[in-house]
Protein backbone atom coordinates (compact mmCIF):
# COMPACT_ATOMS: atom_id res chain seq x y z
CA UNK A 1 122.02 83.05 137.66
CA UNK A 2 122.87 82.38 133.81
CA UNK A 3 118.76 82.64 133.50
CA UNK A 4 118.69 85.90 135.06
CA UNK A 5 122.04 87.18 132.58
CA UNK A 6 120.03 85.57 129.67
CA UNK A 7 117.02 87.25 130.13
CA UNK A 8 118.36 90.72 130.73
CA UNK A 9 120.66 90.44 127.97
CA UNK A 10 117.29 89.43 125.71
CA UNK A 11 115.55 92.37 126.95
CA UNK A 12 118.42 95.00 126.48
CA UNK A 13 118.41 93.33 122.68
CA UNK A 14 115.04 93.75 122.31
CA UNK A 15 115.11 97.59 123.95
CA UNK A 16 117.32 98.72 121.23
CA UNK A 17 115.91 97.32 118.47
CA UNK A 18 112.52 99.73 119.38
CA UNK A 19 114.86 102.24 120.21
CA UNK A 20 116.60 101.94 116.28
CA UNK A 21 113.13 101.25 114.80
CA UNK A 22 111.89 104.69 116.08
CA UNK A 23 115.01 106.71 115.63
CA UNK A 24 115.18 105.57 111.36
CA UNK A 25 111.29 106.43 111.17
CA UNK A 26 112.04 109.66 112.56
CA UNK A 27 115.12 110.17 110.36
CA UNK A 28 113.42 109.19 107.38
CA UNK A 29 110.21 110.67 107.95
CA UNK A 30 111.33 114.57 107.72
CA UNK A 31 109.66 116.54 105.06
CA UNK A 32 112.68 116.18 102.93
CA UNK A 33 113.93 113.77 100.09
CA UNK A 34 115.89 111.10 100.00
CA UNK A 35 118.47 110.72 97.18
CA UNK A 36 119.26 107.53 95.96
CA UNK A 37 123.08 106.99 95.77
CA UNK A 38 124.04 104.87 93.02
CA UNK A 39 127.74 104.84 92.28
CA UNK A 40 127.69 102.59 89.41
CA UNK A 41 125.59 104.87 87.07
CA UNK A 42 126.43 108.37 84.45
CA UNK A 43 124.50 109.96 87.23
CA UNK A 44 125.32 108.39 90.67
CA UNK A 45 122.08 109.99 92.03
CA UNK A 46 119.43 110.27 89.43
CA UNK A 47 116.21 109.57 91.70
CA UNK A 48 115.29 109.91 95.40
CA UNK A 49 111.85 108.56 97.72
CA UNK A 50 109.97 110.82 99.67
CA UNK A 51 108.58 109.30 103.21
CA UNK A 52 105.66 110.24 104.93
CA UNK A 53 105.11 109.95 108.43
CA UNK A 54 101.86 107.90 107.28
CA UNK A 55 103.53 105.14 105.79
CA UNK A 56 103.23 106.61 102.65
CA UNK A 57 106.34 106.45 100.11
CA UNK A 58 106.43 108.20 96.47
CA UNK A 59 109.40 107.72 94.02
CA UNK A 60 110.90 110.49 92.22
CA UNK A 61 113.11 110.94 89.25
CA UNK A 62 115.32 114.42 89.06
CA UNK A 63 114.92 116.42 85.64
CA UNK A 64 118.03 116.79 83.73
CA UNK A 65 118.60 120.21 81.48
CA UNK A 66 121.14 119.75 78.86
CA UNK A 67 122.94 116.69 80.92
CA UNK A 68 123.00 119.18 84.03
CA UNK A 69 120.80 118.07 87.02
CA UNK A 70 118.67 120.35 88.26
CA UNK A 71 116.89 120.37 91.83
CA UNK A 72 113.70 119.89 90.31
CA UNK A 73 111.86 116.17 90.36
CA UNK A 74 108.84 114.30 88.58
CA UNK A 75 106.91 111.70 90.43
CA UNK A 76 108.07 108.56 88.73
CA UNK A 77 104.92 106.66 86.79
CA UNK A 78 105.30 103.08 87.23
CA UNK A 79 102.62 102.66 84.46
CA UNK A 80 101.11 98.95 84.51
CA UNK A 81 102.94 97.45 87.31
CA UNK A 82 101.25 97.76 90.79
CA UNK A 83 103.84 98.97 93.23
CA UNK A 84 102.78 99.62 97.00
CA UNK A 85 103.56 103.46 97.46
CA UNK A 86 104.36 102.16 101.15
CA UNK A 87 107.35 101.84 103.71
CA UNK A 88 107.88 100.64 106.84
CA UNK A 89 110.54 99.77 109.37
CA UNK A 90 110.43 95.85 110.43
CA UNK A 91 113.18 95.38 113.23
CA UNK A 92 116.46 95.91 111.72
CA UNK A 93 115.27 95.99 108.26
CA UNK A 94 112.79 98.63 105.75
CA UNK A 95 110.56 97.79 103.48
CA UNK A 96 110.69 100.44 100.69
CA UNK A 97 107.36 100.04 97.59
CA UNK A 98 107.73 96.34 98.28
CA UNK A 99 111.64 95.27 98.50
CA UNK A 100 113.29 95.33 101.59
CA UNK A 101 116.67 96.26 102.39
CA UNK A 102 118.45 95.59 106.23
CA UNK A 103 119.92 98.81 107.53
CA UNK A 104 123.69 98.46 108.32
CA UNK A 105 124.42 101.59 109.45
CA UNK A 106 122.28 105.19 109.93
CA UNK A 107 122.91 109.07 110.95
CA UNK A 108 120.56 112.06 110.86
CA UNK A 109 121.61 112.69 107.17
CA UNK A 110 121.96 109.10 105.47
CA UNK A 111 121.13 105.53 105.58
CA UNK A 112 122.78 102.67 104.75
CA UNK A 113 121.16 99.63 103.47
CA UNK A 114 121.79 96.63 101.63
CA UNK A 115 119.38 94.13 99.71
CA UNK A 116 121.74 91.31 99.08
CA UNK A 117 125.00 91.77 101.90
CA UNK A 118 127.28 92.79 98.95
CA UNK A 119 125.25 95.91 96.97
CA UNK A 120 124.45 98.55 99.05
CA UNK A 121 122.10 101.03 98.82
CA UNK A 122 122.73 105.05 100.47
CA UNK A 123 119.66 107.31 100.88
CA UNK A 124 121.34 110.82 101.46
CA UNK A 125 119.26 113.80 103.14
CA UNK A 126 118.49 116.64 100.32
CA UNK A 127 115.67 119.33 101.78
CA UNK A 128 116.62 121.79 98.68
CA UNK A 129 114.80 119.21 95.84
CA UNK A 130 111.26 120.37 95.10
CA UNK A 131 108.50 118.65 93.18
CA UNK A 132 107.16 121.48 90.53
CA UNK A 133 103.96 120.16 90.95
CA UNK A 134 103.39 120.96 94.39
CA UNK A 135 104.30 124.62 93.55
C-alpha cells in the first residue's frame, strides 16, 4: 500500500511540473516584452527581454529623453562577449542568455524569479514598448 501512495504521489509531482513548465512558456512567450524590475536602481525598470516561442531571447534597453522614459527600446549590443540569445524552461527553473533563475511564483502578467534565494528578479508584462527598428 505505501508503494502504491508513493508512486501516485511521484506521478501527481511529476504531472504538475509539465503542467507549470508549459503554462510559464506560454506566459512568457506572448508577443510582448518583459520589463525587468529592479528596485534597487534610479530607474527600477530600465531594460526588458523579449521571448520567442522558438527559444529565441533578445535583450533590450528603454531610451531615456531628458531623464523621462519613453516606450521606445534599443536591442542591447553585448559587443565582445558571446551571450546565447536563448531561453528555456528546465522544470521549476529558466534559463534566460545563459543564467538561470528558479521561478517562485508566476501569473499571466509577471514572473517571479530568483538567482540566489535572497535577490529576486520580476519580469512584468508591457505589450505598449516597441522596438523603432521594427517600425
Amino acid at each position: 500500500m505505501k508503494t502504491k501512495v508513493i508512486i501516485t504521489i511521484c506521478v501527481v509531482a511529476a504531472l504538475f511540473g509539465c503542467n507549470q513548465k508549459k503554462e510559464v512558456q506560454n506566459i512568457l512567450s506572448t508577443d510582448c516584452y518583459w520589463d525587468i524590475l529592479d528596485t534597487g536602481s534610479p530607474h527600477p525598470i530600465n531594460s526588458c527581454y523579449k521571448f520567442s516561442k522558438t527559444g529565441d531571447c533578445k535583450f533590450y534597453y528603454y531610451m531615456f529623453l531628458d531623464k523621462k522614459r519613453t516606450d521606445s527600446v534599443f536591442l542591447f549590443d553585448d559587443g565582445d562577449v558571446v551571450v546565447p540569445n536563448k531561453w528555456k524552461v528546465v522544470k521549476d527553473s529558466i534559463q534566460i542568455r545563459a543564467n538561470k533563475y528558479l521561478v517562485i511564483k508566476y501569473n499571466p502578467d509577471s514572473v517571479f524569479l530568483t538567482a540566489t534565494g535572497k535577490d529576486t528578479m520580476t519580469l512584468i508584462k508591457n505589450c505598449r514598448t516597441h522596438n523603432q527598428k521594427n517600425k
